[in-house]
C-alpha atoms as a PDB file:
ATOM      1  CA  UNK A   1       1.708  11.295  29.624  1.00  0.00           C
ATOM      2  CA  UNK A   2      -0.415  14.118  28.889  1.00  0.00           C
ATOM      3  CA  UNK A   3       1.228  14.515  25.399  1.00  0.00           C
ATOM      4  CA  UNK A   4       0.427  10.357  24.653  1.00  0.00           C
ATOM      5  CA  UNK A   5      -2.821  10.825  24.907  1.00  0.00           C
ATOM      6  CA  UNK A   6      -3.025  14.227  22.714  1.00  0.00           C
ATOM      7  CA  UNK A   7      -1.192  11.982  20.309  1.00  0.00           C
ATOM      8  CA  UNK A   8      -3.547   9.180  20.700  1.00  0.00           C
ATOM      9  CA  UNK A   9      -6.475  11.561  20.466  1.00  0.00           C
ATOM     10  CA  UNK A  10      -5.576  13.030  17.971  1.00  0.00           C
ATOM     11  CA  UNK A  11      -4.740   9.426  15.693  1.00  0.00           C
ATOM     12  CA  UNK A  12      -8.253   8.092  16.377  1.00  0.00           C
ATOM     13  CA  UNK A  13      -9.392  11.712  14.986  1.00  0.00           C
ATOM     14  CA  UNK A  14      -7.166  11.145  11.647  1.00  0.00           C
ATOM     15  CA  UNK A  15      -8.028   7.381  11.573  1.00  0.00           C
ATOM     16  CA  UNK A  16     -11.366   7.647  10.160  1.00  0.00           C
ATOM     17  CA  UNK A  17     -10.586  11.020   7.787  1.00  0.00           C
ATOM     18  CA  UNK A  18      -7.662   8.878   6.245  1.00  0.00           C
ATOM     19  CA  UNK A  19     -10.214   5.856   5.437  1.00  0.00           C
ATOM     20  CA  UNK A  20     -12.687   7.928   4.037  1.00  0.00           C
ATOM     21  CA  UNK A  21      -9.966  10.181   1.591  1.00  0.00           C
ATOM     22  CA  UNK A  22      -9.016   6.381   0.905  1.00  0.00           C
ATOM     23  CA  UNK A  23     -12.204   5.608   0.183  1.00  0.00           C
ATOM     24  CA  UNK A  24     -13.166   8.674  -1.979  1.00  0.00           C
ATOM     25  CA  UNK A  25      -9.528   7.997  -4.113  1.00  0.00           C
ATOM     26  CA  UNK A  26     -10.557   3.861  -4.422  1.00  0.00           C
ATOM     27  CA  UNK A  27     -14.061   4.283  -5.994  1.00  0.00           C
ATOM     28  CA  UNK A  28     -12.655   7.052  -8.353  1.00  0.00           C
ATOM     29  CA  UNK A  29     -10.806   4.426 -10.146  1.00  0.00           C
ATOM     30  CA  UNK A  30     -12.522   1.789  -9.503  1.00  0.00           C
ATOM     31  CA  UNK A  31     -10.273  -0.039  -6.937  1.00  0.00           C
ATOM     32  CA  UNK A  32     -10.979  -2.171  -3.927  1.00  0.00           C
ATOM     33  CA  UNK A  33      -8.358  -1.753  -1.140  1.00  0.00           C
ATOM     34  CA  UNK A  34      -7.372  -5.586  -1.762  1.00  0.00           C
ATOM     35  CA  UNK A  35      -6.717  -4.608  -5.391  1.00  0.00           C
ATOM     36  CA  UNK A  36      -4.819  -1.757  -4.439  1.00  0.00           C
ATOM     37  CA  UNK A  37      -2.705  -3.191  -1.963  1.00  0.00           C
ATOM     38  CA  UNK A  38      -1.642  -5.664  -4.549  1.00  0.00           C
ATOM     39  CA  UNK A  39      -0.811  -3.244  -7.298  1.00  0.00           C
ATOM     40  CA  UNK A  40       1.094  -1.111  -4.928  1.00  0.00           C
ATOM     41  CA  UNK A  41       3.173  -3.951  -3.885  1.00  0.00           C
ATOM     42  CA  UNK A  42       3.705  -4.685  -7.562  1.00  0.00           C
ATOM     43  CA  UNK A  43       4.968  -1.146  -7.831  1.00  0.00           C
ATOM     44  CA  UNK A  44       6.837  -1.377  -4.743  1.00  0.00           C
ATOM     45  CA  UNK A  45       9.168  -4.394  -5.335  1.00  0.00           C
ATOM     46  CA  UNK A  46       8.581  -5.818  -9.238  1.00  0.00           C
ATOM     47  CA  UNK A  47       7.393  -8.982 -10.393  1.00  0.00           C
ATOM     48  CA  UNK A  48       6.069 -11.642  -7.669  1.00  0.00           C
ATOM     49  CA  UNK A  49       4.342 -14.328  -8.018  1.00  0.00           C
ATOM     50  CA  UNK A  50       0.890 -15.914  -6.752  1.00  0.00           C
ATOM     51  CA  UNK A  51       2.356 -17.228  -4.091  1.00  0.00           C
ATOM     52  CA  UNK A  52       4.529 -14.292  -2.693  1.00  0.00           C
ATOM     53  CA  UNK A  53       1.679 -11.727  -3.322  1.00  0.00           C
ATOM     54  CA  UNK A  54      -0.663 -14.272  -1.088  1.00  0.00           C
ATOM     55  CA  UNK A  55       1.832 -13.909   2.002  1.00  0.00           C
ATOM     56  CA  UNK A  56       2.441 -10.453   1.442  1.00  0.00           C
ATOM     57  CA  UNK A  57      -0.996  -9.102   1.227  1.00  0.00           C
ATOM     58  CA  UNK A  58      -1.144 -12.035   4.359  1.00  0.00           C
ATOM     59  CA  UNK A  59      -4.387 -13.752   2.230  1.00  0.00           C
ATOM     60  CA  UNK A  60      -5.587 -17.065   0.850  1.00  0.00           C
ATOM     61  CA  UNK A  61      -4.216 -18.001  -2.731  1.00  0.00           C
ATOM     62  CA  UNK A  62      -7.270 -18.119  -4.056  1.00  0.00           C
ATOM     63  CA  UNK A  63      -8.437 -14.528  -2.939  1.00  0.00           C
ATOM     64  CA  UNK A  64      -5.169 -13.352  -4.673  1.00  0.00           C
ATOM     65  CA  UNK A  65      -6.377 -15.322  -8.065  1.00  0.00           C
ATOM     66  CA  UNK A  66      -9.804 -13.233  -7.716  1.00  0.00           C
ATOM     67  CA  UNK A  67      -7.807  -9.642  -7.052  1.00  0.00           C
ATOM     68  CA  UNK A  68      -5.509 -10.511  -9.756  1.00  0.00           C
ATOM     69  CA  UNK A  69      -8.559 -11.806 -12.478  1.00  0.00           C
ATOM     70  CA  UNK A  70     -10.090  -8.522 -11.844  1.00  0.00           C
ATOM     71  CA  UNK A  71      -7.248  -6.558 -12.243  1.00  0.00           C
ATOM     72  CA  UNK A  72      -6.475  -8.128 -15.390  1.00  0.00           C
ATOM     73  CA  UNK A  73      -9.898  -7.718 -16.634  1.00  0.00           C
ATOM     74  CA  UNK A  74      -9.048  -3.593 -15.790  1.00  0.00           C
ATOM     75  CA  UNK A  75      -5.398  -4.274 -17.798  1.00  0.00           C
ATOM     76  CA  UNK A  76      -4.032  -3.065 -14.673  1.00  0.00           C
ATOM     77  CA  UNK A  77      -1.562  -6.165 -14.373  1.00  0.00           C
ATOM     78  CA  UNK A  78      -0.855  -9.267 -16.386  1.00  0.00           C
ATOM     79  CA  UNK A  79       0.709 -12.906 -15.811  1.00  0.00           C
ATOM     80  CA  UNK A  80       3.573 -13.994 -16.723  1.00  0.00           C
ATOM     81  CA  UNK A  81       5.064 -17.338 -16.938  1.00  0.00           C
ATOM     82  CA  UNK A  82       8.529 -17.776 -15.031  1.00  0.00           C
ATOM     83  CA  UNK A  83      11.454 -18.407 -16.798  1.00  0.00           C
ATOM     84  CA  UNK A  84      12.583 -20.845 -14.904  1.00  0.00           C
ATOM     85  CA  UNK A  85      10.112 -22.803 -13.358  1.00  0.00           C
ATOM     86  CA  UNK A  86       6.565 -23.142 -15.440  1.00  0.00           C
ATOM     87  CA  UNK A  87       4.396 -24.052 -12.223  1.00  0.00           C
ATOM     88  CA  UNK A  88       5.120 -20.207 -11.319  1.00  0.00           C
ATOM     89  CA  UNK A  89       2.858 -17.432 -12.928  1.00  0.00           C
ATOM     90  CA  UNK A  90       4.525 -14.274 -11.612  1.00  0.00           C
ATOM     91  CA  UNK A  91       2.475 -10.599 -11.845  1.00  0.00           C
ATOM     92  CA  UNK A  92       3.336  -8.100 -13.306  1.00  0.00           C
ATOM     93  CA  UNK A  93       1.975  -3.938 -13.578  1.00  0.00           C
ATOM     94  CA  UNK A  94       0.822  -2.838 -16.911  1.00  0.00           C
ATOM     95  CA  UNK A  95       1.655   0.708 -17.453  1.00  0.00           C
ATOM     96  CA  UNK A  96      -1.928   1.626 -16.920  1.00  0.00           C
ATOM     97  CA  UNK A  97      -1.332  -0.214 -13.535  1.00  0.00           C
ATOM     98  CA  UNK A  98       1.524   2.281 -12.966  1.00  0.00           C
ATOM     99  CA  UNK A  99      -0.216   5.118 -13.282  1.00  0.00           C
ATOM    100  CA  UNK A 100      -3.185   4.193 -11.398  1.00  0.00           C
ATOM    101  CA  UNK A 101      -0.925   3.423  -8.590  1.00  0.00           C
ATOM    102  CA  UNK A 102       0.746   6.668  -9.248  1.00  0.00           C
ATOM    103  CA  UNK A 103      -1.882   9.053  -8.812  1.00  0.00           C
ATOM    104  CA  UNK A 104      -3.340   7.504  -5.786  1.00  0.00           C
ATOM    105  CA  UNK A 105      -0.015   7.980  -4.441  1.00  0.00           C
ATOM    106  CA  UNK A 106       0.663  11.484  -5.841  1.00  0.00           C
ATOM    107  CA  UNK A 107      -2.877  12.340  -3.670  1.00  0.00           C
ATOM    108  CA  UNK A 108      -1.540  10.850  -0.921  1.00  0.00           C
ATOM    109  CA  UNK A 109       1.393  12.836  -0.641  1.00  0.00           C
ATOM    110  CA  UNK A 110      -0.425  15.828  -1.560  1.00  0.00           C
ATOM    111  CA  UNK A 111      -2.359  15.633   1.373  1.00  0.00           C
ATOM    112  CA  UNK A 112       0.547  14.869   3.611  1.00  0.00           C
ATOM    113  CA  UNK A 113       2.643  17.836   2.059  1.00  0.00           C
ATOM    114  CA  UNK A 114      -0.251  20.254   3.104  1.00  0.00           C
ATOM    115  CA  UNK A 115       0.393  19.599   6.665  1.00  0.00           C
ATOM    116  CA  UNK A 116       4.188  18.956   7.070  1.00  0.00           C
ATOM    117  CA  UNK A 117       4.599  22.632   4.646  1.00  0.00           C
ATOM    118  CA  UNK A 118       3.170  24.200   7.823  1.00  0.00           C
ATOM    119  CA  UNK A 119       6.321  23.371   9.926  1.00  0.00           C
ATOM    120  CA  UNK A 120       9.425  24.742  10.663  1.00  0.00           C
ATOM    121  CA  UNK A 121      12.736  22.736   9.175  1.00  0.00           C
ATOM    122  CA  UNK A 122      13.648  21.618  12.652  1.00  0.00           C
ATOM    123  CA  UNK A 123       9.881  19.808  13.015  1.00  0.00           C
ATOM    124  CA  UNK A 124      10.753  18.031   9.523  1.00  0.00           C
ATOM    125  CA  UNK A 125      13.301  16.624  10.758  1.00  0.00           C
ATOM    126  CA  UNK A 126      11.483  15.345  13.668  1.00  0.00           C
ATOM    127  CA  UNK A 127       8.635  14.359  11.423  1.00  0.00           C
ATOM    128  CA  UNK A 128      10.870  12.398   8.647  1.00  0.00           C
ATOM    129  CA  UNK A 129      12.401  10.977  11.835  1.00  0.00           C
ATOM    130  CA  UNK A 130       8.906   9.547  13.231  1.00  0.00           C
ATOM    131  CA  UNK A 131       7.823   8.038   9.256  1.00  0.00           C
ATOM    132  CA  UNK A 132      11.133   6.091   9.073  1.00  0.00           C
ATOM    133  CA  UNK A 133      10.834   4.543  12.640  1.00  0.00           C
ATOM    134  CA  UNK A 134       7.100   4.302  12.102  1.00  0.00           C
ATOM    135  CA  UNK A 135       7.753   2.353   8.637  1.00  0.00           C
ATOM    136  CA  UNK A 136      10.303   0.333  10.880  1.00  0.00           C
ATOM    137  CA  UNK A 137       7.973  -1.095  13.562  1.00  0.00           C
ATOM    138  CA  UNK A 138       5.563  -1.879  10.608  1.00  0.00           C
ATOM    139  CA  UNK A 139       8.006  -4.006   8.910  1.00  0.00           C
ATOM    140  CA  UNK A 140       8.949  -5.507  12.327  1.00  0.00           C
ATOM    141  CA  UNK A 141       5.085  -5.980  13.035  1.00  0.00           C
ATOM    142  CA  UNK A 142       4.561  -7.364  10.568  1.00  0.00           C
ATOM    143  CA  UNK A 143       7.413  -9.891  10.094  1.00  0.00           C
ATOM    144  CA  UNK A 144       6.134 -11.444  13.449  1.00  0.00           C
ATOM    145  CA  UNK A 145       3.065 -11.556  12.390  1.00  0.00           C
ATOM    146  CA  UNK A 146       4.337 -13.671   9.674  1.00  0.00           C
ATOM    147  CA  UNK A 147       6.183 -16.162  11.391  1.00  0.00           C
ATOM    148  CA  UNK A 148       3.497 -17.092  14.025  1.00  0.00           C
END
């Protein structure tokens, strides 16, 4: 139990250093979290429309019409009209989008590389091990949280 609660002591330690190096990255380029969350998304799985993006980023449709008329504004994203079905706008990242989303990412990883280059190959695995099944309970999380 002992090792738990180093572990747990230790997340609420990160917790707040990880918001503020968010933080710090956000106002750099201009970017709320909201905004960001949607433009990595976009990055993450393509084109999706108003609709998905609202139950994805688990807000209102309007709130996702306000992130999305800002980040248009910023040519971050655009809208595009479906193919099939007019009623649908779908989003879409710009390629200044891309690289926003990029570099917030690349300082991410940055920081993350720092830490895991100070273990051995054995504790990589270990630590590769704990991201995939800590990605994993996420997803599960959050698909609950999206049915109830």
């Amino acid at each position: 139990m002992i090792a738990r609660e180093q572990f747990a002591a230790h997340f609420r330690e990160i917790h707040p250093k990880f918001s503020r190096f968010y933080v710090h990255i956000l106002q750099s380029v201009d970017l709320s979290l909201p905004q960001y969350a949607l433009l990595n998304q976009l990055a993450l799985v393509g084109s999706i429309s108003m609709t998905e993006a609202s139950g994805k980023l688990q807000i209102t449709k309007p709130a996702v019409t306000n992130l999305v008329d800002r980040l248009e504004e910023k040519k971050f994203l655009k809208r595009l009209p479906h193919p099939d079905d007019r009623r649908i706008i779908l989003l879409s990242l710009l390629p200044k989008g891309e690289k926003i989303i990029a570099r917030i990412q690349a300082a991410s990883l940055e920081l993350l590389l720092k830490a895991y280059d100070r273990f051995n190959e054995t504790e990589h695995a270990i630590i590769s091990r704990f991201y995939a099944t800590l990605s994993k309970t996420m997803d599960e999380i959050a698909s609950r949280t999206k049915n109830e």
